[in-house]
C-alpha atoms as a PDB file:
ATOM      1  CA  UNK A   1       7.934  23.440 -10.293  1.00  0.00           C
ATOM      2  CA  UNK A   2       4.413  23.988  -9.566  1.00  0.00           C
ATOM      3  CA  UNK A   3       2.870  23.645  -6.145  1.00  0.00           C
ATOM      4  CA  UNK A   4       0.604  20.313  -5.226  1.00  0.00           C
ATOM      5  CA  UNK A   5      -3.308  20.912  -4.200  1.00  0.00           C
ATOM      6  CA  UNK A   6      -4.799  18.398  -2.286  1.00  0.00           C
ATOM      7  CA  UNK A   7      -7.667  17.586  -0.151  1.00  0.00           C
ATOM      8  CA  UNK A   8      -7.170  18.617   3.184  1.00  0.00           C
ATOM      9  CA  UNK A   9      -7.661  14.987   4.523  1.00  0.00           C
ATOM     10  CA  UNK A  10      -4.650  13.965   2.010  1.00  0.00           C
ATOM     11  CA  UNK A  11      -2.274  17.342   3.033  1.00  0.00           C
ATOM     12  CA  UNK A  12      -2.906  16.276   7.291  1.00  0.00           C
ATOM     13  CA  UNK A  13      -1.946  12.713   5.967  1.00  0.00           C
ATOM     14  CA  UNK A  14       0.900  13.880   4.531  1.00  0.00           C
ATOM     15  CA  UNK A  15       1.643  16.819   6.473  1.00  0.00           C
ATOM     16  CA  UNK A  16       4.696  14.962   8.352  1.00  0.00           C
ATOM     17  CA  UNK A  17       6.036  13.638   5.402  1.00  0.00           C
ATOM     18  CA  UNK A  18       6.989  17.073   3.205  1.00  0.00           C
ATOM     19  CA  UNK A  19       8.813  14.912   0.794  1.00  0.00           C
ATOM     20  CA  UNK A  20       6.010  13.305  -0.526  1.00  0.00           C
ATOM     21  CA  UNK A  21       3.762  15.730   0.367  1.00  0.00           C
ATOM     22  CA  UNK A  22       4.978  17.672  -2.546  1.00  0.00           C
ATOM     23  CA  UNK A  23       5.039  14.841  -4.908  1.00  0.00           C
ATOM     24  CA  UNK A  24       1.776  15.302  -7.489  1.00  0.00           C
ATOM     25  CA  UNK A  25       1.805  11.530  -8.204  1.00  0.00           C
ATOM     26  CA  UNK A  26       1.589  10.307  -4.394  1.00  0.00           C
ATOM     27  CA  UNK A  27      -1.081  13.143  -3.100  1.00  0.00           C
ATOM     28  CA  UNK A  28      -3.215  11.851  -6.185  1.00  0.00           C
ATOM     29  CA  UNK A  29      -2.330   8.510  -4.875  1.00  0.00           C
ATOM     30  CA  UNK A  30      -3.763   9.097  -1.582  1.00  0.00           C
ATOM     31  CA  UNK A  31      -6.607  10.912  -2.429  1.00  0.00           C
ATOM     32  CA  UNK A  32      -7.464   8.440  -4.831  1.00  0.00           C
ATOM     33  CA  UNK A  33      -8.119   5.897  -1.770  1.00  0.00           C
ATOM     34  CA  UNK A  34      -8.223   7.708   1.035  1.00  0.00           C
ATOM     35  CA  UNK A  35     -12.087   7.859   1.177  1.00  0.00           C
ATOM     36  CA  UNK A  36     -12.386   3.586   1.043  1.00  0.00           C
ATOM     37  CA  UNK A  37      -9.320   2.880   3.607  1.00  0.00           C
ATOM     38  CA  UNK A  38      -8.195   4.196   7.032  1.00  0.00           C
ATOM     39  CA  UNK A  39      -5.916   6.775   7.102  1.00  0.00           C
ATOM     40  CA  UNK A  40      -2.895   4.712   8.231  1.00  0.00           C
ATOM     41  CA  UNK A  41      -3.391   2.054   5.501  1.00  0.00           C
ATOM     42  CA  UNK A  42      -3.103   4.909   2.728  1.00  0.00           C
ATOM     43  CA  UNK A  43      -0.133   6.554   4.797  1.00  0.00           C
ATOM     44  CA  UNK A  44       2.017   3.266   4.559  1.00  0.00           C
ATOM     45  CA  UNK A  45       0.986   2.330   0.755  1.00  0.00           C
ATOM     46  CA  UNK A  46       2.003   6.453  -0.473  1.00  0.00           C
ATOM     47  CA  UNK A  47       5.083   5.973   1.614  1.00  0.00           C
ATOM     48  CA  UNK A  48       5.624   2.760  -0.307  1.00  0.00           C
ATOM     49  CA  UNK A  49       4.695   4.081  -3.351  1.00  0.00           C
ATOM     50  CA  UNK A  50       6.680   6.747  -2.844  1.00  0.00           C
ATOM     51  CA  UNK A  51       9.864   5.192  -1.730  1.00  0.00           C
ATOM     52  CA  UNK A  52       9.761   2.348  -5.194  1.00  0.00           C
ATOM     53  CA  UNK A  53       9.375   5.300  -7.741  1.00  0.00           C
ATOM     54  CA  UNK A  54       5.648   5.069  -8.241  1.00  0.00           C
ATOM     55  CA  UNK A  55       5.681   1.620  -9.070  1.00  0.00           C
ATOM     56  CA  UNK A  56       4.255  -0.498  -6.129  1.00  0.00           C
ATOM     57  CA  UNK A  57       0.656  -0.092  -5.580  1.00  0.00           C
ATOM     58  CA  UNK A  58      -0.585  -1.677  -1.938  1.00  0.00           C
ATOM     59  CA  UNK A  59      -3.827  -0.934  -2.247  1.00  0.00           C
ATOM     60  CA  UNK A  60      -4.722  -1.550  -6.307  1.00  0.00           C
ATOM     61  CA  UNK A  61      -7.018  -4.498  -7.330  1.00  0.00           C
ATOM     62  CA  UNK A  62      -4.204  -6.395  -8.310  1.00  0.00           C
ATOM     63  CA  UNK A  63      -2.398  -6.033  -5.382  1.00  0.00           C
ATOM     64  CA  UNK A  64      -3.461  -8.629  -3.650  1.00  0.00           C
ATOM     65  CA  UNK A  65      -2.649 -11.069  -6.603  1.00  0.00           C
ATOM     66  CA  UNK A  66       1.317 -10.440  -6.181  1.00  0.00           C
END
């Protein structure tokens, strides 16, 4: 298993969270939106994210249509 790199805002987001911290998918995730929402808004949708198996996506264009 290789080890995930991330942006240092997205490892200190994650940083309490090892769990998820090491998942590839959610630190892309995060980084991915971290720069157009506040820190706590990404932190609950990768948590989400996280917890349905990558499928829910808070923060996606067509999030807001479900």
């Amino acid at each position: 298993m290789s080890a995930t790199v991330s942006s240092p805002g997205v490892a200190q987001l994650l940083a309490p969270y090892p769990h998820v911290a090491n998942c590839n998918l959610c630190c892309e995730y995060a980084d991915e939106y971290l720069n157009d929402h506040p820190g706590m808004q990404v932190l609950i949708a990768v948590l989400d994210h996280h917890d349905s198996a990558h499928a829910n996506d808070r923060l996606g264009r067509s999030a807001a249509l479900f």
